[in-house]
N, C-alpha and C. Protein backbone atom coordinates (compact mmCIF):
# COMPACT_ATOMS: atom_id res chain seq x y z
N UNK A 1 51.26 -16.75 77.50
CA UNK A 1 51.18 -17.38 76.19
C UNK A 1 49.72 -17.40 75.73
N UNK A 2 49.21 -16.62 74.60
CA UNK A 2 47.65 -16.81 73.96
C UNK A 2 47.50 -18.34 74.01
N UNK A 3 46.57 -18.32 74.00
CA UNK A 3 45.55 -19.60 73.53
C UNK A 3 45.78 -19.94 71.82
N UNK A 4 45.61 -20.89 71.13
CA UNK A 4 45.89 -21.45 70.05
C UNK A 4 44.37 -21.12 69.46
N UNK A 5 44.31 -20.43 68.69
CA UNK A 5 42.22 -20.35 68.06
C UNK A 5 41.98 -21.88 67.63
N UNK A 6 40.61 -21.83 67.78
CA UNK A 6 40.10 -23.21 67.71
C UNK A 6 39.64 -23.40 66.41
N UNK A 7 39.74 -24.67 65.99
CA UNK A 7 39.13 -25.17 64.67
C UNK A 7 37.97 -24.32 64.35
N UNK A 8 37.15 -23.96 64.85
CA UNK A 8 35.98 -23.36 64.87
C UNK A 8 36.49 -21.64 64.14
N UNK A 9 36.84 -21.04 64.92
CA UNK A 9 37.20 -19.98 64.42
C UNK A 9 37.85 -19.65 63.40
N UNK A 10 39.37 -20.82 63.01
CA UNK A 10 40.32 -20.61 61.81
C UNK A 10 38.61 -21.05 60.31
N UNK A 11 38.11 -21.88 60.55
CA UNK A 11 37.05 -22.34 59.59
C UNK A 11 36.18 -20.68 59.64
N UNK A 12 35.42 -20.21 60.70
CA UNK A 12 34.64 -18.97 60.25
C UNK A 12 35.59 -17.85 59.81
N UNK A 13 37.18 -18.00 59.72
CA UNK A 13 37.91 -16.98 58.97
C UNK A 13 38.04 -17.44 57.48
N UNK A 14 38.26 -18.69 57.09
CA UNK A 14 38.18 -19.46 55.91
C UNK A 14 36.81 -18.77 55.00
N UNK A 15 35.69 -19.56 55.31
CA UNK A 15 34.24 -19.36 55.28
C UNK A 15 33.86 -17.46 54.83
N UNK A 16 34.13 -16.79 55.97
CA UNK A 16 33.94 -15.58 55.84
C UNK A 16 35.08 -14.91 54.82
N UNK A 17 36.29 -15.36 54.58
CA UNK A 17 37.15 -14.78 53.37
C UNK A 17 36.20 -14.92 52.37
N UNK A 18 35.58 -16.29 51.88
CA UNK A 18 35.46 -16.61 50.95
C UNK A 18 34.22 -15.75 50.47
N UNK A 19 33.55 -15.43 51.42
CA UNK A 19 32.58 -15.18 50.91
C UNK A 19 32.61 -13.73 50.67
N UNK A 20 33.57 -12.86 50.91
CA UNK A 20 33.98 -11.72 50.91
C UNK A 20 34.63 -11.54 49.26
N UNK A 21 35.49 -12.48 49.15
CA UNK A 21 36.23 -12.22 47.82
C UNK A 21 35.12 -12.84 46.86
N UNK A 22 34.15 -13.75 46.93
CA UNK A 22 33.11 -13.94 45.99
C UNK A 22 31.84 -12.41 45.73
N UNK A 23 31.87 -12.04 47.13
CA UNK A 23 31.55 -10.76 46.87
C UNK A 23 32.26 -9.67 46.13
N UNK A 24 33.09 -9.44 46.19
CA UNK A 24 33.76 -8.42 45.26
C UNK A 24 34.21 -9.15 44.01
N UNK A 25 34.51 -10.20 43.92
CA UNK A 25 34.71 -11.08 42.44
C UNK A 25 33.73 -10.72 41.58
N UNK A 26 32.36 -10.89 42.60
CA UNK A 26 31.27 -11.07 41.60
C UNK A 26 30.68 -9.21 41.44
N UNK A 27 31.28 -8.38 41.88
CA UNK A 27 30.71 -7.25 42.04
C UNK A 27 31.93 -6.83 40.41
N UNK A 28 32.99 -6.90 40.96
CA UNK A 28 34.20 -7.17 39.30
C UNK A 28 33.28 -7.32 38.31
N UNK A 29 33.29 -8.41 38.17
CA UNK A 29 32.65 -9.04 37.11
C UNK A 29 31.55 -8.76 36.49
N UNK A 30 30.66 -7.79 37.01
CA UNK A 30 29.64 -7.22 36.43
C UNK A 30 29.46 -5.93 36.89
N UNK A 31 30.99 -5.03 36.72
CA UNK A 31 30.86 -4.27 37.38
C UNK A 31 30.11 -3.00 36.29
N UNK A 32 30.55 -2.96 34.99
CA UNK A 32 29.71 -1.98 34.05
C UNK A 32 28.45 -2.45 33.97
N UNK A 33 28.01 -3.34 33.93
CA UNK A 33 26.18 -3.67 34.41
C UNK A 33 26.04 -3.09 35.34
N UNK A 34 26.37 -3.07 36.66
CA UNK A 34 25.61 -2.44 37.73
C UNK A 34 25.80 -0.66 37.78
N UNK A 35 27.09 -0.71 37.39
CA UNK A 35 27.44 0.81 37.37
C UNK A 35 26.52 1.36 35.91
N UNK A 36 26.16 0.88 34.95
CA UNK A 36 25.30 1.28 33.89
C UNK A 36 23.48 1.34 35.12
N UNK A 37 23.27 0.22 35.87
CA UNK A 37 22.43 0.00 36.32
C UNK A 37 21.88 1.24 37.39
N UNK A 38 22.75 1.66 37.90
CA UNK A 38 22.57 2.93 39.02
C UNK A 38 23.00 4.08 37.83
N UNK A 39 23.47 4.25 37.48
CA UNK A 39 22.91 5.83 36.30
C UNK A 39 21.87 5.90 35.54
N UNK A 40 21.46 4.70 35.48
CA UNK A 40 20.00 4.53 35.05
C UNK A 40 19.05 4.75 35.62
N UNK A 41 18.94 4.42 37.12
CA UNK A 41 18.09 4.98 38.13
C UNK A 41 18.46 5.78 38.85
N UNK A 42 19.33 7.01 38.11
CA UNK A 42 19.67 8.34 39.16
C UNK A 42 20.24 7.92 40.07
N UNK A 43 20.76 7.10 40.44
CA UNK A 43 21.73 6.85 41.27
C UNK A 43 23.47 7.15 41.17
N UNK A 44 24.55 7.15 42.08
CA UNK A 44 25.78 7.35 41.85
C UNK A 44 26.35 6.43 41.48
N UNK A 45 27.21 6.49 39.55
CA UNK A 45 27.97 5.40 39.42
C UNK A 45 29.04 4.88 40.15
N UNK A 46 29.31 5.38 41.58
CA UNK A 46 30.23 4.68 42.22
C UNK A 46 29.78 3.54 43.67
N UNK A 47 28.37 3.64 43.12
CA UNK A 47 27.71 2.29 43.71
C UNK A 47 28.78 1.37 43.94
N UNK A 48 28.98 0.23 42.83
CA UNK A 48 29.62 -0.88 42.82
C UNK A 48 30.73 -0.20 43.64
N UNK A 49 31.69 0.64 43.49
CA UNK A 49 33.01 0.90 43.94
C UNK A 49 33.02 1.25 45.32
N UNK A 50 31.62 1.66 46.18
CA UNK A 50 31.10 1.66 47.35
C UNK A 50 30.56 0.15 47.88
N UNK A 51 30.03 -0.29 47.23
CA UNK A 51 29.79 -2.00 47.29
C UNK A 51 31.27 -2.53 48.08
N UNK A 52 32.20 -2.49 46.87
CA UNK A 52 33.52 -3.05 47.03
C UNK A 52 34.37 -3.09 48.70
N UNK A 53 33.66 -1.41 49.08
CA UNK A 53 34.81 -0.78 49.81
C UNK A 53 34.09 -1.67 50.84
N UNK A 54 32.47 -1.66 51.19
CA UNK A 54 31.82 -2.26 52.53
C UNK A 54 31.41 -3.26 52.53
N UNK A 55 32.06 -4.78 51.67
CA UNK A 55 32.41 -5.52 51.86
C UNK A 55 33.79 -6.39 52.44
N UNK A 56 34.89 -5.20 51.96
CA UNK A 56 36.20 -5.48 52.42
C UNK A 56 36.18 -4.35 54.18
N UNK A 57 35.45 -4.18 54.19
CA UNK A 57 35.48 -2.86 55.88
C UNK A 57 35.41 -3.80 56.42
N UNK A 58 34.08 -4.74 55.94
CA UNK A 58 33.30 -5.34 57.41
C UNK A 58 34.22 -6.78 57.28
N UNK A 59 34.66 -7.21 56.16
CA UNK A 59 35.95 -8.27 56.37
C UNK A 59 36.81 -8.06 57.53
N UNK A 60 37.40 -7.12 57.23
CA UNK A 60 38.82 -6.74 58.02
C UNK A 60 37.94 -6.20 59.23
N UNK A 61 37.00 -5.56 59.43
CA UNK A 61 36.67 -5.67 60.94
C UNK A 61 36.08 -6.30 62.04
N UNK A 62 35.28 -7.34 61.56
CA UNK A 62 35.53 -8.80 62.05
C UNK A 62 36.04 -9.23 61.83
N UNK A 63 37.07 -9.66 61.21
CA UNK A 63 38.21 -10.78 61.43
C UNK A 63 38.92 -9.91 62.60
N UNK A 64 39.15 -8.80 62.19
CA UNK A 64 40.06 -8.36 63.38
C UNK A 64 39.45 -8.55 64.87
N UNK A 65 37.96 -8.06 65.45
CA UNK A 65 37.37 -8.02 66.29
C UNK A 65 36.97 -9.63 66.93
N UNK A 66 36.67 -10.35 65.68
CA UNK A 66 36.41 -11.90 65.85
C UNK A 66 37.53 -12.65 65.72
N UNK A 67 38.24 -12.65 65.12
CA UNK A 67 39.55 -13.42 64.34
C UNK A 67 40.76 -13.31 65.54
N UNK A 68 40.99 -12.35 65.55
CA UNK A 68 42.46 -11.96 66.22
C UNK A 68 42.07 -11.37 67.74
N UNK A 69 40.88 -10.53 68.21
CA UNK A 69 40.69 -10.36 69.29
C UNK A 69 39.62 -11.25 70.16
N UNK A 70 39.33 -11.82 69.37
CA UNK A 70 38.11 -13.04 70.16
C UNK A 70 37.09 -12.15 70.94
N UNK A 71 36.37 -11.66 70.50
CA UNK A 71 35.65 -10.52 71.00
C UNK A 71 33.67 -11.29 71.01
N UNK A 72 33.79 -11.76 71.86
CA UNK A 72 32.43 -12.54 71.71
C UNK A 72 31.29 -11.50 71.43
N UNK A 73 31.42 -10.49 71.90
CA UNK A 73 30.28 -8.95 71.37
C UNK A 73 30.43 -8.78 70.15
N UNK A 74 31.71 -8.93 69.31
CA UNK A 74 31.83 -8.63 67.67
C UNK A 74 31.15 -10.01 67.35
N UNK A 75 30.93 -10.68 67.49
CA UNK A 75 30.17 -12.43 67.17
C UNK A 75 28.48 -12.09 67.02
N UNK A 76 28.05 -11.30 68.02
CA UNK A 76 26.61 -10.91 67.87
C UNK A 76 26.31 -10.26 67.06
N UNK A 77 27.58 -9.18 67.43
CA UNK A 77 26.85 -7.83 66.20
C UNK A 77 27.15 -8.83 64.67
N UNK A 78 28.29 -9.64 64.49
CA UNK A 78 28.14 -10.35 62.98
C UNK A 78 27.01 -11.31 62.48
N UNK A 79 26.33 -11.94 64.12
CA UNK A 79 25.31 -12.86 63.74
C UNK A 79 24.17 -11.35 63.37
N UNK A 80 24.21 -10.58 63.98
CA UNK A 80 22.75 -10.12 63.82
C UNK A 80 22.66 -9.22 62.17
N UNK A 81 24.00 -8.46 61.86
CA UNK A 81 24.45 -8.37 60.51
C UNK A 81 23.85 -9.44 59.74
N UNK A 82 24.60 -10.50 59.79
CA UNK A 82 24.26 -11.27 58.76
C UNK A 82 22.68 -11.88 58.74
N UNK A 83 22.13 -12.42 59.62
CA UNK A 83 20.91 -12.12 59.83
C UNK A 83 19.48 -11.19 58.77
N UNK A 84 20.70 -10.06 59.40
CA UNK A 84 19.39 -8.86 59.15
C UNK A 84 20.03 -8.69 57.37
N UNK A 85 21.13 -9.17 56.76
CA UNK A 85 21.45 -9.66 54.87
C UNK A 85 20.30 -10.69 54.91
N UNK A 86 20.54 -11.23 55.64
CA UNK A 86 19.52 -12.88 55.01
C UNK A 86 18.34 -12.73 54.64
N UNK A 87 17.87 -11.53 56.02
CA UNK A 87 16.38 -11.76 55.47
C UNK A 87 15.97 -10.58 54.64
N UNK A 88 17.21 -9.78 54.31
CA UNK A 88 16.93 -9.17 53.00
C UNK A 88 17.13 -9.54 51.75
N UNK A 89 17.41 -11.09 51.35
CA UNK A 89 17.66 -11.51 50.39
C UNK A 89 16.23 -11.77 49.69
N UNK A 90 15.25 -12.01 50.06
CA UNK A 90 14.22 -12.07 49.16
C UNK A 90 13.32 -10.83 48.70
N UNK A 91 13.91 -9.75 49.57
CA UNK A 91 13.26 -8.07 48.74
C UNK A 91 14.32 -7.88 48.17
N UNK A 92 15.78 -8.25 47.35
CA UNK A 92 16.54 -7.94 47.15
C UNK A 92 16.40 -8.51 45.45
N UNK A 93 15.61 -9.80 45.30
CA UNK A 93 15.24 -10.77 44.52
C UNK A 93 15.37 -9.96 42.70
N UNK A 94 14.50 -9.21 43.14
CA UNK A 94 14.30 -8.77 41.56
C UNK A 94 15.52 -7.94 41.23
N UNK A 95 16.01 -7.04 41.94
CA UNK A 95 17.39 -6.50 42.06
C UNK A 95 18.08 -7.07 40.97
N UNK A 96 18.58 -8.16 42.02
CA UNK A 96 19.74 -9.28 42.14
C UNK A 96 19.50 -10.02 41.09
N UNK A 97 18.35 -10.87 40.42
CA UNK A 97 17.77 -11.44 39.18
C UNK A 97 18.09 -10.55 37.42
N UNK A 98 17.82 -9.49 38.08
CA UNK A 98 17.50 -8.43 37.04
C UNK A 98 19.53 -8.25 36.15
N UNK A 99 20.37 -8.26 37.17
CA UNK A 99 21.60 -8.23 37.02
C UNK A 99 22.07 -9.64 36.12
N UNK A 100 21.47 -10.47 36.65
CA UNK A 100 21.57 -12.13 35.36
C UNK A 100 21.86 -12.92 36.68
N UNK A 101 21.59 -14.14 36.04
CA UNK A 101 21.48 -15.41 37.04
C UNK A 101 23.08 -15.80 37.46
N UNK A 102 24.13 -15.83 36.71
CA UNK A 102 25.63 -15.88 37.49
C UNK A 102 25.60 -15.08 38.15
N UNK A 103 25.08 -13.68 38.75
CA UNK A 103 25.60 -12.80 39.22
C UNK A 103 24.52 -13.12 40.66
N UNK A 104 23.46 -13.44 40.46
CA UNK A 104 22.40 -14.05 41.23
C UNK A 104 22.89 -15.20 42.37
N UNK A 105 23.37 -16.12 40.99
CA UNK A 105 24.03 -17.22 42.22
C UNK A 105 25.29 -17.49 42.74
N UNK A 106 26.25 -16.27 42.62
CA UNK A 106 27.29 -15.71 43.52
C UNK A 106 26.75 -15.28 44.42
N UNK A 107 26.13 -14.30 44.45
CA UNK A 107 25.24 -13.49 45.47
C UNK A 107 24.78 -14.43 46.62
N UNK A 108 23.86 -15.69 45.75
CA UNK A 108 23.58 -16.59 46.66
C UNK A 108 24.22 -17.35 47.36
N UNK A 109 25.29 -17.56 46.70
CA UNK A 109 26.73 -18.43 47.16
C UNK A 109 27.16 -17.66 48.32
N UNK A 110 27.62 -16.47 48.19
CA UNK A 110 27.96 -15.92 48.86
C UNK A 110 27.77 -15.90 50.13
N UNK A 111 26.38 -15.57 50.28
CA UNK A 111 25.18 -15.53 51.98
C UNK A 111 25.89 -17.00 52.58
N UNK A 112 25.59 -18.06 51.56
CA UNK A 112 25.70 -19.36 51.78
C UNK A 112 27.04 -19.27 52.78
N UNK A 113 27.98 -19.11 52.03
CA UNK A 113 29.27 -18.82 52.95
C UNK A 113 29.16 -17.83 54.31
N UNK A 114 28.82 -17.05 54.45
CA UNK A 114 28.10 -16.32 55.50
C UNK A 114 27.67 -16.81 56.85
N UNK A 115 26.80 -17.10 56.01
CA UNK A 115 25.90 -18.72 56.84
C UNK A 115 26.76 -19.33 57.53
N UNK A 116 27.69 -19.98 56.75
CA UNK A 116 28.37 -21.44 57.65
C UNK A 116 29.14 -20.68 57.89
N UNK A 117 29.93 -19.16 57.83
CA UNK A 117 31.02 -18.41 59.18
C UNK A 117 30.01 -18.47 60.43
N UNK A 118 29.09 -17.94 60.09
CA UNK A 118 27.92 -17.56 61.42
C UNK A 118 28.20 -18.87 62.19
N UNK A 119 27.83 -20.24 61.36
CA UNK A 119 27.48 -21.24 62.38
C UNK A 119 28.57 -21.53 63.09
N UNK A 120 29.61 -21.57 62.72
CA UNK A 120 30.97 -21.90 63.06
C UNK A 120 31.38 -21.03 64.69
N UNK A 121 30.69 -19.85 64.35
CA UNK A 121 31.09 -18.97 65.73
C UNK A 121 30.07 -19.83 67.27
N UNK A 122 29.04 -20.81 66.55
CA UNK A 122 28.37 -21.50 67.78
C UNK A 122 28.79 -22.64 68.09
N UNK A 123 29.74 -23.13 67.07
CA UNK A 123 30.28 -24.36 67.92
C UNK A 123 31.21 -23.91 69.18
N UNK A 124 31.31 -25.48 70.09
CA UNK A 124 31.67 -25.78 71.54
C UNK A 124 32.87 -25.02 71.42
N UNK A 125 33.78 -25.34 70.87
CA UNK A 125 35.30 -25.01 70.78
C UNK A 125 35.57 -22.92 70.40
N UNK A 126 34.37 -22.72 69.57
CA UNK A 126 34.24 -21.59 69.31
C UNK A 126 33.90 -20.35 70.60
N UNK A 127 32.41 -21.38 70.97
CA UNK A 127 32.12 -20.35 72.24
C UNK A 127 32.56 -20.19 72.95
N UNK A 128 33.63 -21.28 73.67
CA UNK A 128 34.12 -21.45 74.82
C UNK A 128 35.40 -20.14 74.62
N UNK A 129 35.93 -20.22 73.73
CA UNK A 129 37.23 -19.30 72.64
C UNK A 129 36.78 -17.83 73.31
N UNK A 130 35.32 -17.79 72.64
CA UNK A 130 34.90 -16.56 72.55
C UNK A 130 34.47 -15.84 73.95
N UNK A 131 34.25 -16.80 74.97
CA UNK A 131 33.81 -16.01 76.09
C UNK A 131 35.12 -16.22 77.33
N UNK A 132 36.20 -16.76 76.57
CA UNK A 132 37.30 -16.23 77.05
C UNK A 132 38.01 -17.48 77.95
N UNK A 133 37.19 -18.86 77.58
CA UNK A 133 37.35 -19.64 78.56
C UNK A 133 38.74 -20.45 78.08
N UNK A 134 39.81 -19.99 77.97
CA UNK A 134 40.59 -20.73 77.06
C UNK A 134 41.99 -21.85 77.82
N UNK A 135 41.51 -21.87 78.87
CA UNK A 135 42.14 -22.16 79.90
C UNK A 135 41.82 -23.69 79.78
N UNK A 136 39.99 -23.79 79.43
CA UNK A 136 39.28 -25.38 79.31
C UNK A 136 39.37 -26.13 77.63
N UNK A 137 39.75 -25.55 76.72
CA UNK A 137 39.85 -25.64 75.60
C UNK A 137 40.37 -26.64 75.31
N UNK A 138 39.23 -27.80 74.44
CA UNK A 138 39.48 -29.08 74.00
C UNK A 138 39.16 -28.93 72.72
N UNK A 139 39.59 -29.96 71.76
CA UNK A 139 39.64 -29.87 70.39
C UNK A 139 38.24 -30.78 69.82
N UNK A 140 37.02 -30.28 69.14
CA UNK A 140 35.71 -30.94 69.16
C UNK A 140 35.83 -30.80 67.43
């Protein structure tokens, strides 16, 4: 019989949806701005529609790897992912500004949600989940 996932984990699947569908919501929503925005700088108008696709990849492949297989190695590679977004959010600045300030503070929202999936994978109930100990599993 599996183990029951822990509060910890059902919350970094919550957390990380959200911030996935605010990502592509907000990529929607201004999607002829950005796609005007990359033919403007020689770039391919199927930016945004490439945006779209590798935000919903890396959804469905952590949740699957984190979510459903409890894979404490998919937990690193997502902390160090998200991580290595974070601290590209301030060379990203003028970018992201330049697009308009709703689209700015989705963006920001977004990480935000990110963030608290990440933290969620370090709580007690989480790690213990994740390194397989599910045998000791108490509800924190």
């Amino acid at each position: 019989m599996a183990a029951e996932k822990p509060t910890s984990i059902i919350w970094f699947n919550r957390l990380f949806l959200a911030s996935a569908v605010l990502g592509v919501g907000n990529i929607l929503a201004h999607y002829g701005l950005l796609r005007g925005m990359a033919l403007a700088q020689g770039s391919s108008p199927a930016g945004p529609m490439l945006g779209i696709v590798l935000v919903v990849l890396e959804y469905l492949i952590f949740r699957y790897f984190i979510v459903r297989r409890g894979s404490n190695i998919a937990r690193w590679v997502f902390v160090a992912v998200t991580a290595f977004s974070v601290v590209m959010v301030p060379l990203n600045f003028p970018a992201v500004f330049g697009v308009g300030r709703v689209y700015a503070a989705a963006d920001i929202l977004s990480y935000v949600f990110e963030l608290a999936a990440a933290m969620m994978l370090f709580r007690k109930d989480a790690v213990r989940w994740l390194r397989r100990d599910r045998t000791a599993m108490v509800e924190t």
